[in-house]
Protein backbone atom coordinates (compact mmCIF):
# COMPACT_ATOMS: atom_id res chain seq x y z
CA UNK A 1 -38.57 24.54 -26.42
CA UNK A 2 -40.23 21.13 -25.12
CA UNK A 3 -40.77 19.90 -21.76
CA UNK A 4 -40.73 16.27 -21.44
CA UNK A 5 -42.64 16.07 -17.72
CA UNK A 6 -42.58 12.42 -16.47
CA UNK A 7 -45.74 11.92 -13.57
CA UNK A 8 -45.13 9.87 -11.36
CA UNK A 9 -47.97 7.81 -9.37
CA UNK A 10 -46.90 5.65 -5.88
CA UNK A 11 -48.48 3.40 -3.96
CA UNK A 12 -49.62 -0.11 -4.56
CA UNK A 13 -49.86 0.08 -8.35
CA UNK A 14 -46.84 2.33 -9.03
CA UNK A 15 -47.28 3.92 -13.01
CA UNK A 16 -45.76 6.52 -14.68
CA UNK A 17 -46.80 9.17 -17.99
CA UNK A 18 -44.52 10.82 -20.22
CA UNK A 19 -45.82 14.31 -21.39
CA UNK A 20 -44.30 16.20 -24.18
CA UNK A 21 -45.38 20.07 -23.94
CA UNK A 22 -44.10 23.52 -25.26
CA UNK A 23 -42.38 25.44 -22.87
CA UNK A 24 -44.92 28.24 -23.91
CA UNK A 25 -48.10 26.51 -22.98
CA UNK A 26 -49.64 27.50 -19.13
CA UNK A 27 -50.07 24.91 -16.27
CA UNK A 28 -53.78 24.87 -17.35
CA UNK A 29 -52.80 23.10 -20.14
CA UNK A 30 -50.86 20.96 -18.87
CA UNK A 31 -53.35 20.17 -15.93
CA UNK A 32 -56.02 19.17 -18.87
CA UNK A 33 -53.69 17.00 -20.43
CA UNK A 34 -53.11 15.23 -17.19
CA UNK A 35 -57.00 15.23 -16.35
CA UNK A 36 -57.54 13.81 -20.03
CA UNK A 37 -55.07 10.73 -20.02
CA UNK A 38 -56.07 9.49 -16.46
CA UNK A 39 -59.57 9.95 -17.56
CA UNK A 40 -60.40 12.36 -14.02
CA UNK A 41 -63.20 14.63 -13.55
CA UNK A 42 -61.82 18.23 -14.91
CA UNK A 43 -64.15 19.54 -13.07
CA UNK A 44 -62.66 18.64 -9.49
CA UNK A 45 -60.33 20.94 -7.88
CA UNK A 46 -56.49 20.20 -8.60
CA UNK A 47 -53.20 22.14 -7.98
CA UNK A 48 -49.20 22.15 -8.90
CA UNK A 49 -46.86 22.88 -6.04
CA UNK A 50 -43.11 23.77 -7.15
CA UNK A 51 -40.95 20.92 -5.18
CA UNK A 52 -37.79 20.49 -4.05
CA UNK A 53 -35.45 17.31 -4.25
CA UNK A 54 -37.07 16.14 -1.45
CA UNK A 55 -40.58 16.29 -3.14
CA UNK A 56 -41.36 19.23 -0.26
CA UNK A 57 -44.57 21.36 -0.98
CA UNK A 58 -43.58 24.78 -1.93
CA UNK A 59 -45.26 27.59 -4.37
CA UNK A 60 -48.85 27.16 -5.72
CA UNK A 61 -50.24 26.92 -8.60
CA UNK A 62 -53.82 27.57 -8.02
CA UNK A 63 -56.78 26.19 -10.59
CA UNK A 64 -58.39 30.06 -9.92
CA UNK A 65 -58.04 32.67 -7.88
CA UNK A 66 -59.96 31.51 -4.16
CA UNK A 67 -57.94 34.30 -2.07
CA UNK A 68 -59.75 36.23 -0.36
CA UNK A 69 -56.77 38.97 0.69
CA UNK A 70 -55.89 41.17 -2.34
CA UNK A 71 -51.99 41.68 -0.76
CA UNK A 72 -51.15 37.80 -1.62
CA UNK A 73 -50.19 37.32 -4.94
CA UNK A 74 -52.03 33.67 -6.46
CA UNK A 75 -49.97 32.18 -9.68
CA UNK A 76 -52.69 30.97 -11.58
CA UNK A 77 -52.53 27.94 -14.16
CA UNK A 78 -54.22 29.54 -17.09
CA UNK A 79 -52.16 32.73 -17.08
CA UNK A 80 -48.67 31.46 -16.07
CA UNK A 81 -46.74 29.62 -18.90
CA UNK A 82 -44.80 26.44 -17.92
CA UNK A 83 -41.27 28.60 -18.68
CA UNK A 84 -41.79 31.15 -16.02
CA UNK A 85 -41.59 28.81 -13.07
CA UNK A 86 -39.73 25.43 -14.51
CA UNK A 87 -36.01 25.58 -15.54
CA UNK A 88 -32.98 23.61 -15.49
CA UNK A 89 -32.42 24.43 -11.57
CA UNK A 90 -36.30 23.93 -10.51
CA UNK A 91 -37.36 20.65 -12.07
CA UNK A 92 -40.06 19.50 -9.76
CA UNK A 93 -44.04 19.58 -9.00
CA UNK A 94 -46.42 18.00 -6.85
CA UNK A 95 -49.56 17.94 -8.69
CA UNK A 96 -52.30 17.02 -6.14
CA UNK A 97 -55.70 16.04 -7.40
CA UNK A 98 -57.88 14.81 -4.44
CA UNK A 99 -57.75 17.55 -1.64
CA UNK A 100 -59.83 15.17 0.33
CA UNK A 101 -57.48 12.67 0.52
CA UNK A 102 -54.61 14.58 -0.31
CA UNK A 103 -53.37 12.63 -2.90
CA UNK A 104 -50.85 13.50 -5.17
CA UNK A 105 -48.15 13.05 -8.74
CA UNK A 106 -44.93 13.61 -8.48
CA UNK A 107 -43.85 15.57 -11.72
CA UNK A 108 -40.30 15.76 -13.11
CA UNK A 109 -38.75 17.97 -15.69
CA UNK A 110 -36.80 14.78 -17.12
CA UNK A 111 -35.74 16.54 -20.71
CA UNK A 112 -35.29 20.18 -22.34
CA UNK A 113 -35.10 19.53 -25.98
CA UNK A 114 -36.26 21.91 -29.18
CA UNK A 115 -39.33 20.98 -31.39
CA UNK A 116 -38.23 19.18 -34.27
CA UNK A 117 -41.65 17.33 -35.08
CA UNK A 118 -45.26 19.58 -36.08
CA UNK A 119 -47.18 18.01 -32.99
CA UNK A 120 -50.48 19.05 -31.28
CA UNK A 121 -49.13 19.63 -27.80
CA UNK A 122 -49.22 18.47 -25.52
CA UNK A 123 -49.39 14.75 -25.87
CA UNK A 124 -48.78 11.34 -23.74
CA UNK A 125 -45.29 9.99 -25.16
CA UNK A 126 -44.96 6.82 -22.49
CA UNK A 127 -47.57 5.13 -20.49
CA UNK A 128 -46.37 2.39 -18.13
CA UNK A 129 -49.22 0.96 -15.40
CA UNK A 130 -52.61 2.02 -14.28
CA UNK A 131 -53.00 5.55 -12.78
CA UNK A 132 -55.61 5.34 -9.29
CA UNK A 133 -59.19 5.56 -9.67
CA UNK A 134 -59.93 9.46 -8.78
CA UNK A 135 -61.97 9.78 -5.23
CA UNK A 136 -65.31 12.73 -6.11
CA UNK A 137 -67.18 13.08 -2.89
CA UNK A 138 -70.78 13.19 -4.11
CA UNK A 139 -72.72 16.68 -3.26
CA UNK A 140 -75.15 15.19 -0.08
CA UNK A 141 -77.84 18.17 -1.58
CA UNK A 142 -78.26 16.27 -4.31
C-alpha cells in the first residue's frame, strides 16, 4: 500500500508537501524525505508524535533510543514501519524539528491507495509555498 502524507507548515508563510510512501517503509525514512525536500540539517534532532483530531501530542517516535530507564519502551523511527502505527482510524503526526523552539508539521494521512506506478519511494508529489528556514543553535565550544 501507499501513504499519501500531506505536511502541513503554519504561521506567516503557510505551505504544504505531498509525500507518497510505501506503507512498508519506517518513520526514518520518511523523516529523511522530509529533511531532504525542506533542505534541513539531518543531522539535528527531530521526532513524530501520533496526534489526535485536535493535533494533541501523544506517542513518540524517537530519532534513537535517549532513555535512560530500560522498563519504558522507545518506538524508534528506523525500526518501526509506517503501517504499525498509521491506519485508517489514526491519521495524524506532529513532526517537530526544532526542540529549541518547539516548532513543528502537522502530518495527515490524506490517502490509502495501492502502488500502481514502479516509483523510488518516497517522493514529493505537491509542493505549494516556502517551508521556514530551520533554527541550528551553533555549538559555543566551537
Amino acid at each position: 500500500m501507499i501513504y499519501r502524507l500531506r505536511l502541513l507548515g503554519a504561521g506567516k508563510e503557510p505551505f504544504y508537501r505531498d509525500f507518497e510512501i510505501k506503507s512498508t517503509q519506517t518513520f526514518y525514512d520518511f523523516h529523511l524525505a522530509i529533511q531532504n525536500e525542506l533542505n534541513f540539517d539531518k543531522t539535528q534532532m527531530a521526532s513524530f508524535y501520533l496526534s489526535n483530531n485536535n493535533w494533541e501530542q501523544g506517542l513518540e517516535i524517537n530519532i534513537f533510543d535517549m532513555s535512560e530507564d530500560t522498563y519504558t519502551p522507545v518506538i524508534i523511527m528506523d525500526s518501526t514501519q509506517l503501517c504499525e502505527l498509521l491506519s485508517e482510524e489514526n491519521r495524524r503526526l506532529l513532526y517537530v524539528f526544532d526542540f529549541f523552539s518547539n516548532r513543528k508539521f502537522y502530518i495527515e494521512l490524506v490517502d490509502i491507495c495501492s502502488s500502481q506506478e514502479k516509483k523510488a519511494y518516497p517522493y514529493c508529489l505537491e509542493r505549494k509555498g516556502n517551508p521556514p528556514k530551520q533554527i541550528i543553535i551553533d555549538d559555543p565550544g566551537k
